[in-house]
C-alpha atoms as a PDB file:
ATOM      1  CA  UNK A   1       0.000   0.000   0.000  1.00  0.00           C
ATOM      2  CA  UNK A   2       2.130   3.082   0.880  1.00  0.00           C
ATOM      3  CA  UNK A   3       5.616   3.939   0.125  1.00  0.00           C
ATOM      4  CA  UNK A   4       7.837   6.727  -1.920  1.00  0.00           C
ATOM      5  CA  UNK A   5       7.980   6.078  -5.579  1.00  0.00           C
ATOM      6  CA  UNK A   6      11.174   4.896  -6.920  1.00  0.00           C
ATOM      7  CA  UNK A   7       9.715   6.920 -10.363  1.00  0.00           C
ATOM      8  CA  UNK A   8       7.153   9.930 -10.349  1.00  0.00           C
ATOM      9  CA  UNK A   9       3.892   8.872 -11.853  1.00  0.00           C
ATOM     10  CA  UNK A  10       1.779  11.679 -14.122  1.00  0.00           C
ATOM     11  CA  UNK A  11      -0.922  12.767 -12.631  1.00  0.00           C
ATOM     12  CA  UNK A  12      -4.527  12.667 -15.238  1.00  0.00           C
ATOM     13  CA  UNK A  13      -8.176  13.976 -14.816  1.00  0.00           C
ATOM     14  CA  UNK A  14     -10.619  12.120 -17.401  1.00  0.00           C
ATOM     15  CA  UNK A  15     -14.627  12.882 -16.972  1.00  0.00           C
ATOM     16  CA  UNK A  16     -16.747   9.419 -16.542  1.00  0.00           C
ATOM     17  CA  UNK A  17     -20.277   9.255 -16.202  1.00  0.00           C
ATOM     18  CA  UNK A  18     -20.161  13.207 -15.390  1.00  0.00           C
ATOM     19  CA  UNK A  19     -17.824  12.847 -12.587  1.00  0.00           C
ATOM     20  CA  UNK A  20     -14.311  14.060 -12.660  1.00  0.00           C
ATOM     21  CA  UNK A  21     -12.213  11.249 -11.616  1.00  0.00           C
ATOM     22  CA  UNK A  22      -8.213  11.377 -11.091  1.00  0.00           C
ATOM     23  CA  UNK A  23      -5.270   8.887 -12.137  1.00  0.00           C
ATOM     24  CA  UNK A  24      -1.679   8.207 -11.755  1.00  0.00           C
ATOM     25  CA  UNK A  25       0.098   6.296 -14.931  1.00  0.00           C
ATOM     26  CA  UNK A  26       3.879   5.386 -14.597  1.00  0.00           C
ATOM     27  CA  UNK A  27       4.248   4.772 -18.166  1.00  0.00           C
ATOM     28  CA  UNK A  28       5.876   1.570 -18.716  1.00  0.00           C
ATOM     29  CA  UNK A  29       6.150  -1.026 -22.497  1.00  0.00           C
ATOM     30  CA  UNK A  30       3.742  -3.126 -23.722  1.00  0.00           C
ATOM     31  CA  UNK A  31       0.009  -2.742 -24.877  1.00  0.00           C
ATOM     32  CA  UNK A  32      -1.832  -4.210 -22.293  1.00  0.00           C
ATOM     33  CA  UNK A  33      -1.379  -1.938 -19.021  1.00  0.00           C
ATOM     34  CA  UNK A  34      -1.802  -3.154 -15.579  1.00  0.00           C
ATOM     35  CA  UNK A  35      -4.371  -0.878 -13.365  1.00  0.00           C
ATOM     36  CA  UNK A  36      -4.468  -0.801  -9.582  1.00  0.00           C
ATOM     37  CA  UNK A  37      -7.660  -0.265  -7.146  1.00  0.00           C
ATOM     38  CA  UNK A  38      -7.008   0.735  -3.619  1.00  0.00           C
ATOM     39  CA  UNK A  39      -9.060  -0.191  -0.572  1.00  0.00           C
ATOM     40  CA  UNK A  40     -12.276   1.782   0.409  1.00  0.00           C
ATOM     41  CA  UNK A  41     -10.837   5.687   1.503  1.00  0.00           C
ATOM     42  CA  UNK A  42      -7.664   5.156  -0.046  1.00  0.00           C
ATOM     43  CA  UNK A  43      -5.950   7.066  -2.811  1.00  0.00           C
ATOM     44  CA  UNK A  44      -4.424   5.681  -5.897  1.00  0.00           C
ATOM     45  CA  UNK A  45      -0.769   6.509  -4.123  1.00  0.00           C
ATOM     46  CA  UNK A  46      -1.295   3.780  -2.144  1.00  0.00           C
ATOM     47  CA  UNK A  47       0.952   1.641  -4.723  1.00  0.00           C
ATOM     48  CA  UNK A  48       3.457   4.538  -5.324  1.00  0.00           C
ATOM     49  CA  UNK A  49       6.440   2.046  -4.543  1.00  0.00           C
ATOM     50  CA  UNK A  50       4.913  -1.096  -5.794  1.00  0.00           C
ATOM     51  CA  UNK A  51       3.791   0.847  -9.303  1.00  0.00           C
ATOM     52  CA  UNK A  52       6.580   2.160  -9.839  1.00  0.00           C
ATOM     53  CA  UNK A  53       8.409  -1.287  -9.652  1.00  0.00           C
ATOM     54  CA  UNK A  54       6.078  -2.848 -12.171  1.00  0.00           C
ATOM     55  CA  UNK A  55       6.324   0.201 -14.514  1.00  0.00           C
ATOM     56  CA  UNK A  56       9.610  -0.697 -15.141  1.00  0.00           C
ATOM     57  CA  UNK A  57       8.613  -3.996 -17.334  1.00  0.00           C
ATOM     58  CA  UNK A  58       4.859  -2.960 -18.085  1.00  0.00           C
ATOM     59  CA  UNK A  59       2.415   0.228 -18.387  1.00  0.00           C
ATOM     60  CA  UNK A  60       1.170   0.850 -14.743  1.00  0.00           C
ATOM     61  CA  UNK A  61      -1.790   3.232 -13.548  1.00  0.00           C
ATOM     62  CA  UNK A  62      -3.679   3.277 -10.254  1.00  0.00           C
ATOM     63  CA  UNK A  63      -6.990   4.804  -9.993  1.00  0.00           C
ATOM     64  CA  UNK A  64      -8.747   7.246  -7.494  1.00  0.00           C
ATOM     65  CA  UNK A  65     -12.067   5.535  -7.695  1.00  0.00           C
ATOM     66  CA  UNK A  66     -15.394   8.074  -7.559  1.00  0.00           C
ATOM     67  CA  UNK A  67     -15.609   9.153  -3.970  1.00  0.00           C
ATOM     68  CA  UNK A  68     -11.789   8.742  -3.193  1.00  0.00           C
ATOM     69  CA  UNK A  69      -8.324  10.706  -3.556  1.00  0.00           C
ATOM     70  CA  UNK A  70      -8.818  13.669  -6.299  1.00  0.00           C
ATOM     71  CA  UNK A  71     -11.821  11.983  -8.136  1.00  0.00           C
ATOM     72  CA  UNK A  72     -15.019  14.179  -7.547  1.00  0.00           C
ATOM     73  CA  UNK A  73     -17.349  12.979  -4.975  1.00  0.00           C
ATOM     74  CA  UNK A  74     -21.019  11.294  -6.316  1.00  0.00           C
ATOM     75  CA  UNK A  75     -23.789  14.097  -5.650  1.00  0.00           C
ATOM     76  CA  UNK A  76     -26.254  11.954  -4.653  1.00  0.00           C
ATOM     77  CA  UNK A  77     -24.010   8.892  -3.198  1.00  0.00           C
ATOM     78  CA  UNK A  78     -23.607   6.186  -5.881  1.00  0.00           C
ATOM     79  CA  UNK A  79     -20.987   4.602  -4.535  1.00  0.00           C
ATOM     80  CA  UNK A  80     -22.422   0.913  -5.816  1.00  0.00           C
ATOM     81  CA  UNK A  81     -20.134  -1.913  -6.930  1.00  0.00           C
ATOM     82  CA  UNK A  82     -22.190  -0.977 -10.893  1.00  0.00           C
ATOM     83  CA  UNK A  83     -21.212   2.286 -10.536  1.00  0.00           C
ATOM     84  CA  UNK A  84     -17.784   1.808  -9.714  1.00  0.00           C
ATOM     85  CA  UNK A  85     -17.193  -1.058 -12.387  1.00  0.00           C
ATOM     86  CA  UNK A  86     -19.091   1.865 -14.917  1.00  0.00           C
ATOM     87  CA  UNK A  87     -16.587   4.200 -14.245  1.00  0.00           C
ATOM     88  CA  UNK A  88     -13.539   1.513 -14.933  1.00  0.00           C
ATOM     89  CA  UNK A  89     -15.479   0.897 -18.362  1.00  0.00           C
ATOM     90  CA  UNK A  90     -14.979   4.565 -18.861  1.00  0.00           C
ATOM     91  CA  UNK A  91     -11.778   4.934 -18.094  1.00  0.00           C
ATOM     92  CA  UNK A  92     -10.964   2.319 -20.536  1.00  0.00           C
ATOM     93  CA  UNK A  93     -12.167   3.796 -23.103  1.00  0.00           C
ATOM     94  CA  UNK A  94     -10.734   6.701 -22.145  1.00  0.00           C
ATOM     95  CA  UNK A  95      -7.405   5.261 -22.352  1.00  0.00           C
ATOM     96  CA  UNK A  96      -8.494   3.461 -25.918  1.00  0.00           C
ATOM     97  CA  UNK A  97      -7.708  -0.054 -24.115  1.00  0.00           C
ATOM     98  CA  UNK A  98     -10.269  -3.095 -24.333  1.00  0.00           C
ATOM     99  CA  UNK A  99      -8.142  -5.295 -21.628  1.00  0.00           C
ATOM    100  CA  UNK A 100      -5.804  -4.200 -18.477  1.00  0.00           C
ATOM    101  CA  UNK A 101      -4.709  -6.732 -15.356  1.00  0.00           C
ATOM    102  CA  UNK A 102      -5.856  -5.718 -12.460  1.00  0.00           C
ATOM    103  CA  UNK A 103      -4.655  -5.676  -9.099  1.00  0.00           C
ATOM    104  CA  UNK A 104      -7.328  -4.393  -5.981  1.00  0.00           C
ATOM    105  CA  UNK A 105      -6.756  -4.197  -2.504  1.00  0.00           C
ATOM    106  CA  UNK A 106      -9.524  -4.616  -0.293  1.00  0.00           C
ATOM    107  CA  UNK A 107     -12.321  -2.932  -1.666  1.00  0.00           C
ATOM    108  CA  UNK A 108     -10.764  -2.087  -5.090  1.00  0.00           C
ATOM    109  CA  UNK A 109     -10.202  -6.321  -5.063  1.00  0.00           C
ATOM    110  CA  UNK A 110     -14.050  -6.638  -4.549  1.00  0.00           C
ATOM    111  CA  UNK A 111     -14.612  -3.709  -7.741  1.00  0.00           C
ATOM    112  CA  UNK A 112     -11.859  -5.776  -9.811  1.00  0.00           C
ATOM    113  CA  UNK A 113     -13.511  -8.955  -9.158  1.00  0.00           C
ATOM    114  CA  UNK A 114     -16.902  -7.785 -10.058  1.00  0.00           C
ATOM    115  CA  UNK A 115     -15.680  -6.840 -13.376  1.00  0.00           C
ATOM    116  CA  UNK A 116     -14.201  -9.811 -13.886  1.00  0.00           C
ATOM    117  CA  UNK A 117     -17.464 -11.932 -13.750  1.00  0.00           C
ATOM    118  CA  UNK A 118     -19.433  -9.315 -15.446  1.00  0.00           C
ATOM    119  CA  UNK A 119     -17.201  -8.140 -18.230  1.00  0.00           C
ATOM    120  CA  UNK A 120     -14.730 -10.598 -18.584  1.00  0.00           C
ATOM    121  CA  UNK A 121     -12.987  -9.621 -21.978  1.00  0.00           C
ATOM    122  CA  UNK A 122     -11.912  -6.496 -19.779  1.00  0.00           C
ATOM    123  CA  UNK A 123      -9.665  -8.393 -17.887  1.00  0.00           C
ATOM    124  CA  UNK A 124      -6.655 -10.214 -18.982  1.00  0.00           C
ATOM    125  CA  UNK A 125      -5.912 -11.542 -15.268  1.00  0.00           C
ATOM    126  CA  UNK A 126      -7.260 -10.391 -11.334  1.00  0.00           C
ATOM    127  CA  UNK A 127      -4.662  -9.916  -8.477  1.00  0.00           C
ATOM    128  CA  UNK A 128      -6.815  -9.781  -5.333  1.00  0.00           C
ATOM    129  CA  UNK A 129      -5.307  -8.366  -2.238  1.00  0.00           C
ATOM    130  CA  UNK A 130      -6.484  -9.624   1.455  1.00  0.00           C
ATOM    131  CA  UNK A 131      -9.958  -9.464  -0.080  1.00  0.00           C
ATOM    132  CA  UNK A 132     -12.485 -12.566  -1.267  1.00  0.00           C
ATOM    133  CA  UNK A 133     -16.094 -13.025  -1.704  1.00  0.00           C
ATOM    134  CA  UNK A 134     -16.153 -13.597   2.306  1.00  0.00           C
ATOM    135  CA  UNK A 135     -15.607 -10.643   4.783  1.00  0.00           C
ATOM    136  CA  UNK A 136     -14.513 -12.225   8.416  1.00  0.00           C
ATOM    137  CA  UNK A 137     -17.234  -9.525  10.487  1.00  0.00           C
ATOM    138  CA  UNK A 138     -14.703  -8.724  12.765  1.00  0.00           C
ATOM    139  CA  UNK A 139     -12.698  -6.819  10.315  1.00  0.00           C
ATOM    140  CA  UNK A 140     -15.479  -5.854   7.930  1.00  0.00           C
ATOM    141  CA  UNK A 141     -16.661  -3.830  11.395  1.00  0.00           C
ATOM    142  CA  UNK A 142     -13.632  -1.928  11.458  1.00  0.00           C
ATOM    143  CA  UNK A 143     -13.458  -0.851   8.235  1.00  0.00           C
ATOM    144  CA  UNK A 144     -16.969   0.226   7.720  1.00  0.00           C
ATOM    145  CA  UNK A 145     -16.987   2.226  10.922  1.00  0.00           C
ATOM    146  CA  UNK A 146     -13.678   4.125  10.134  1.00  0.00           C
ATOM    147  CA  UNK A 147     -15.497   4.644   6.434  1.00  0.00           C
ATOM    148  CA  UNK A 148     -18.102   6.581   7.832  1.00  0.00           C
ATOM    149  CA  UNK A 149     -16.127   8.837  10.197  1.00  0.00           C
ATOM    150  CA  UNK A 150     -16.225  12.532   8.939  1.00  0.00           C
ATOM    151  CA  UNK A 151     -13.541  13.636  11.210  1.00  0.00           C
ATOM    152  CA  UNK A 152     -11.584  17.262  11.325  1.00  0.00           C
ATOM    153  CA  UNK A 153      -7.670  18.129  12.924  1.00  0.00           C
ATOM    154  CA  UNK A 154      -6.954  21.870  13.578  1.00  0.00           C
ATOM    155  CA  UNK A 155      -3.433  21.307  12.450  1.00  0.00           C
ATOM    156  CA  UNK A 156      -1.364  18.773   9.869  1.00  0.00           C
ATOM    157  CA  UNK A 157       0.456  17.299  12.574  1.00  0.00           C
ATOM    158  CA  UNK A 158      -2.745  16.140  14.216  1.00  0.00           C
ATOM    159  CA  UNK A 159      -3.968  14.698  10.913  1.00  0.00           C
ATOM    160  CA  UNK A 160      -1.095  12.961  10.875  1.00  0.00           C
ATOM    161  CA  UNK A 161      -1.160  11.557  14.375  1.00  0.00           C
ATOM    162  CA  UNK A 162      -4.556   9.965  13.903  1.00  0.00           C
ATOM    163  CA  UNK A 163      -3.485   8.615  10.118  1.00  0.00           C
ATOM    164  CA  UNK A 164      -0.909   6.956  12.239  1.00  0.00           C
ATOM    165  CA  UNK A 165      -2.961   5.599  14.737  1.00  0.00           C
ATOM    166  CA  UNK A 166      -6.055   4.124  12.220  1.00  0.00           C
ATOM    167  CA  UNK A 167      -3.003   2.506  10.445  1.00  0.00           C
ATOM    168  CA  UNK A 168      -0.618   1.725  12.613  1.00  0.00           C
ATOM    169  CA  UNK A 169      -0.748  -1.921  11.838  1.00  0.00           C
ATOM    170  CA  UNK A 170       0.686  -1.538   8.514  1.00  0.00           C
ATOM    171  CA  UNK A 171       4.156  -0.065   9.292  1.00  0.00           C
ATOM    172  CA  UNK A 172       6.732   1.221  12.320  1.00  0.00           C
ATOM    173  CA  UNK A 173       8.356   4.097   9.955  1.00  0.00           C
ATOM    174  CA  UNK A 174      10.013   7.437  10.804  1.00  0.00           C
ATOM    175  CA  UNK A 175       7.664  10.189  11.230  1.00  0.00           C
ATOM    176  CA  UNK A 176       9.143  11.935   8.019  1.00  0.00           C
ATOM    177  CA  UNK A 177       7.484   8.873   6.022  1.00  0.00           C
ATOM    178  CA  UNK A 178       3.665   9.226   8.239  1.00  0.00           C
ATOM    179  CA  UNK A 179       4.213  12.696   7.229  1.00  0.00           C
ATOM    180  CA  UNK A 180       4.593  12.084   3.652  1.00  0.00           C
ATOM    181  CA  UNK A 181       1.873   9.549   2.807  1.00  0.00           C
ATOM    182  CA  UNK A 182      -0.833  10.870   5.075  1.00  0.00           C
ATOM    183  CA  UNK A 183      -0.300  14.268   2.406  1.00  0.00           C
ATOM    184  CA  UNK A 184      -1.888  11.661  -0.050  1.00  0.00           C
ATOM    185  CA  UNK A 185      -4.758  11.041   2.818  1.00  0.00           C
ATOM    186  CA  UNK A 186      -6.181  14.502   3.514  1.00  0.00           C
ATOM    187  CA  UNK A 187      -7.185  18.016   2.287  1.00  0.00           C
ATOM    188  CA  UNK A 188      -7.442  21.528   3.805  1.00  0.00           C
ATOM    189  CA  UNK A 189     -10.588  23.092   4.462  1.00  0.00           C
ATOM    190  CA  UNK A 190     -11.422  27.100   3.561  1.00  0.00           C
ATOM    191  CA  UNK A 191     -11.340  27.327   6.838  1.00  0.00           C
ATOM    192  CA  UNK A 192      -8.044  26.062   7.865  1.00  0.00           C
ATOM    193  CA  UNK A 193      -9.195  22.729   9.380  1.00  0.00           C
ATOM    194  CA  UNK A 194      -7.807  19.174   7.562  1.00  0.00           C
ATOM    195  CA  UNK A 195     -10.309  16.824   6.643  1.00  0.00           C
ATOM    196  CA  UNK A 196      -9.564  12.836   5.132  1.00  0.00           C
ATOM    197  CA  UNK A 197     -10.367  13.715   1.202  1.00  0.00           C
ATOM    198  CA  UNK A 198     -12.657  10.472   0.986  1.00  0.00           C
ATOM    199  CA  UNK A 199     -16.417  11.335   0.783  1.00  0.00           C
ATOM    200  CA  UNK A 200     -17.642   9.345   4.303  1.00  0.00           C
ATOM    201  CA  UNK A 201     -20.725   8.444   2.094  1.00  0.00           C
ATOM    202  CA  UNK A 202     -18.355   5.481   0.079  1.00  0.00           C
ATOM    203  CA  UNK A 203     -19.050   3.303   3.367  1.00  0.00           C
ATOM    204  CA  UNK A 204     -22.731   2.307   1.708  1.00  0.00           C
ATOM    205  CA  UNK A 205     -20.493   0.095  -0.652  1.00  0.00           C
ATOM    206  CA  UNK A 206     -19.322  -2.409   1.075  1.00  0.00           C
ATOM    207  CA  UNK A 207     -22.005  -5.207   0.202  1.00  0.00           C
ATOM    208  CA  UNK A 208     -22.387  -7.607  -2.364  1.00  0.00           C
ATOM    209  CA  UNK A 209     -25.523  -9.072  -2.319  1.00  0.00           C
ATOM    210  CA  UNK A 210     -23.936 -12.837  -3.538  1.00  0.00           C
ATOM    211  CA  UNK A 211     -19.936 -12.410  -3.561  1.00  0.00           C
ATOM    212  CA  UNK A 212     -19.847 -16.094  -4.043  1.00  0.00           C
ATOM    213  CA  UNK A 213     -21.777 -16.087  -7.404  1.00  0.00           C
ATOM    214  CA  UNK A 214     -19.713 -13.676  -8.777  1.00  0.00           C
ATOM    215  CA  UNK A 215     -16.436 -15.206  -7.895  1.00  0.00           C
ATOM    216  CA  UNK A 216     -17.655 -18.355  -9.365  1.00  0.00           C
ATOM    217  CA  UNK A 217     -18.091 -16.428 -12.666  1.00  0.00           C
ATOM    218  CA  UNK A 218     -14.348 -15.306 -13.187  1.00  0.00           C
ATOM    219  CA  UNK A 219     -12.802 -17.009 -16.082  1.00  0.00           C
ATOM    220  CA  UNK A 220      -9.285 -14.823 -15.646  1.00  0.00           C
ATOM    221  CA  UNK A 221      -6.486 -16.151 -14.264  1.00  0.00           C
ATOM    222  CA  UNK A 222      -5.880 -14.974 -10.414  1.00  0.00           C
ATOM    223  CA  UNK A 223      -4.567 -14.551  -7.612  1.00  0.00           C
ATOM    224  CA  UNK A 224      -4.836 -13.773  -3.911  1.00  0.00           C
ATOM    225  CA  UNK A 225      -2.423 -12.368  -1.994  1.00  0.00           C
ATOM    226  CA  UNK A 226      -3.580 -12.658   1.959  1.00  0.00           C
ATOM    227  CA  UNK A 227      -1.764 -11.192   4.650  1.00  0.00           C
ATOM    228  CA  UNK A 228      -1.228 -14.092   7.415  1.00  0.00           C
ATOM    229  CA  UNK A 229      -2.778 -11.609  10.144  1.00  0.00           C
ATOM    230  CA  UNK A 230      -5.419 -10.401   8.198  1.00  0.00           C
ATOM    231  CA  UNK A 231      -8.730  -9.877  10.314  1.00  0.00           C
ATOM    232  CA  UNK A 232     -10.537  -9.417   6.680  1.00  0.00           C
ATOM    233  CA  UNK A 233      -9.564 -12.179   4.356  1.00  0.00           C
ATOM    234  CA  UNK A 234     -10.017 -15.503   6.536  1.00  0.00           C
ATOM    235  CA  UNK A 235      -7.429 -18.717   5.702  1.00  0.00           C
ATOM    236  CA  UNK A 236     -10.576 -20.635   5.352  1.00  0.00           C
ATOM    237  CA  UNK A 237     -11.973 -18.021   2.598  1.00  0.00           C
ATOM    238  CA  UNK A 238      -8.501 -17.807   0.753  1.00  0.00           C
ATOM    239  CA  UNK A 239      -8.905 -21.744   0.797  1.00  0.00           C
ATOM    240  CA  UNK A 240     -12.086 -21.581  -0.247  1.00  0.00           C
ATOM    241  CA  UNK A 241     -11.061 -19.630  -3.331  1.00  0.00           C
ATOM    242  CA  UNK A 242      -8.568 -21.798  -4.337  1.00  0.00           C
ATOM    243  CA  UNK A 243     -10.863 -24.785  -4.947  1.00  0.00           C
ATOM    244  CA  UNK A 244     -13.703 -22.924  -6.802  1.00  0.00           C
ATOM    245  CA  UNK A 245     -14.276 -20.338  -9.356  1.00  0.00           C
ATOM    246  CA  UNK A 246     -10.930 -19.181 -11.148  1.00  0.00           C
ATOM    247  CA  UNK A 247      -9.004 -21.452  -8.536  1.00  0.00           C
ATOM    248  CA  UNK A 248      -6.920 -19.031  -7.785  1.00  0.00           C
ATOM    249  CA  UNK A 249      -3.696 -19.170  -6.928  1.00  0.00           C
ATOM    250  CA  UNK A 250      -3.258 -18.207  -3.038  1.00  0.00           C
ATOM    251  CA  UNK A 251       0.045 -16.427  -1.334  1.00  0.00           C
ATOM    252  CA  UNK A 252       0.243 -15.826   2.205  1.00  0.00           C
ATOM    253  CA  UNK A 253       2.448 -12.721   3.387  1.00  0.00           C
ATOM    254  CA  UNK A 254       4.044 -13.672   6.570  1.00  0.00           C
ATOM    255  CA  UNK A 255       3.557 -10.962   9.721  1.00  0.00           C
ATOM    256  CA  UNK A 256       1.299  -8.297   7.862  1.00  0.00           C
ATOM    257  CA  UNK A 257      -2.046  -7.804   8.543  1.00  0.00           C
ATOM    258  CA  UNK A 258      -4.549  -5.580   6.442  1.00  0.00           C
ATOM    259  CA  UNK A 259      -3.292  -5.714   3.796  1.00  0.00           C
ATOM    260  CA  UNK A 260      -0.214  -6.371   2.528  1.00  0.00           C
ATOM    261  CA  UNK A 261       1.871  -3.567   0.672  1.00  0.00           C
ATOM    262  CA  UNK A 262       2.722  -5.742  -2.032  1.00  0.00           C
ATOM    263  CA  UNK A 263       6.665  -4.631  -1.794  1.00  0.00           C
ATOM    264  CA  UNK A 264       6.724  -7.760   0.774  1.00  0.00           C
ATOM    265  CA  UNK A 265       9.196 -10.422  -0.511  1.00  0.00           C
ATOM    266  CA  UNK A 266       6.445 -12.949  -0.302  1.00  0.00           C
ATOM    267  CA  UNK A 267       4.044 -10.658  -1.953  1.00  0.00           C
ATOM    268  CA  UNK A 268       6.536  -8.920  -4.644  1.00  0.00           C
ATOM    269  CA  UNK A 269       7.649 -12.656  -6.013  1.00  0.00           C
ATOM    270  CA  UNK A 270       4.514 -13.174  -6.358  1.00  0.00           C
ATOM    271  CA  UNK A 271       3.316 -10.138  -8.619  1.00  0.00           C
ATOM    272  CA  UNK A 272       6.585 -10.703 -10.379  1.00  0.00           C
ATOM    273  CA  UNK A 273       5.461 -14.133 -11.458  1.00  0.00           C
ATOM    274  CA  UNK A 274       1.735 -13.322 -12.080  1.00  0.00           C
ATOM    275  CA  UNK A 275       2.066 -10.293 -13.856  1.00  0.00           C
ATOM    276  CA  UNK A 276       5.497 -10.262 -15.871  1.00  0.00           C
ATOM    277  CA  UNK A 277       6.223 -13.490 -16.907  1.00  0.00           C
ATOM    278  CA  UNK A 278       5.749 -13.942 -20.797  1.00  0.00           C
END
């Protein structure tokens, strides 16, 4: 998830179903790009370090999805899995591409695997991070409550201090590096107060009403990538999903939680073998 980028990614706006939604494209060879979904209130920079990485042998974008980042907030709150997967369809055409891979963490694994079952000529293969058809409750709690939380700091540093604190199972890093990826994380008010830039509204999709179903429709290739403390993607789900559907290929990420960064040894072999071996 976060991390400094070992290139600078350009930064795009392209207009989707009438909202304004934001992008980050490394560049990279070959015709067929990979494009990265981050977890529900997280920004495309999320992969900065791990796109970067895979730009180097193949196009690589990540995408603010509506509702998140520097993408334009729904008026009226469609933040439905349809809606979402409509606005990837856009952005595809956008880019003049009729395939991409496509790697989701969390909730952008859950938009990527939708997709998948629904338009399946979209999608060449699926990388799903710490996210399946199954939520354990105990972690889908979590998340959902911290969705909805419209909170405000007075200054940066104490935006900071509680980015640290609703993450601080992820990493033990020098404050210079908090400092630096909660900047991705949060806006300034007109009137001086910070605020987290997703819209607290994107906690209404969460739900699929038969995750199961869906995974049993994807025909791509995949794989899961679970973190082996993961209160969200259960060993019995990640099982579960190797047996049935796209029996996907599972890789465990020893000592991380929710979710893995993908720059994990574990985690980055994997990629390396899913997603650039001809």
């Amino acid at each position: 998830m976060f991390g400094f980028s070992e290139s600078a990614p350009d930064s795009h706006f392209a207009t989707v179903n009438q909202l304004r939604l934001h992008y980050l494209d490394w560049g990279g060879p070959g015709e067929v790009p990979i494009v990265m979904l981050p977890g529900i209130t997280r920004p495309a920079q999320d992969f900065n370090l791990v796109a970067s990485r895979l730009a180097k042998h193949r196009r690589t974008m990540a995408v603010d999805l509506r509702g998140h980042g520097d993408s334009e907030w729904e008026p009226e709150g469609r933040y439905n899995f349809d809606s979402q997967v409509g606005d990837l369809l856009g952005l595809m055409g956008h880019w003049g591409i009729v395939q991409a891979a496509w790697v989701g963490t969390s909730f952008g694994g859950l938009v990527a695997m939708v997709l998948a079952a629904e338009h399946p000529a979209s999608v060449e293969c699926l990388v799903m991070n710490d996210i399946g058809p199954e939520i354990a409750p105990e972690g889908a709690a979590r998340i959902h409550s911290a969705a909805g939380k419209d909170e405000r700091f007075t200054t940066y540093d104490d935006a900071v201090a509680r980015f640290r604190e609703r993450y601080s199972t992820i990493g033990d890093w020098p404050m210079a590096v908090w400092r630096e990826v909660t900047r991705h994380s949060v806006r300034q008010l007109e009137d001086g107060m910070w605020a987290f830039k997703h819209d607290p509204a994107v906690r209404t999709a969460t739900t699929l009403d038969d995750p199961w179903s869906l995974y049993d429709r994807v025909q791509a290739p995949t794989l899961v990538i679970r973190g082996a403390e993961s209160d969200i993607l259960a060993p019995e789900t990640a099982e579960e999903m190797s047996r049935r559907g796209p029996s996907a290929t599972v890789v465990e990420v020893p000592d991380r939680g929710h979710a893995p960064l993908l720059t994990e040894p574990a985690a980055w072999e994997a990629l390396q073998d899913f997603l650039l071996t001809e």
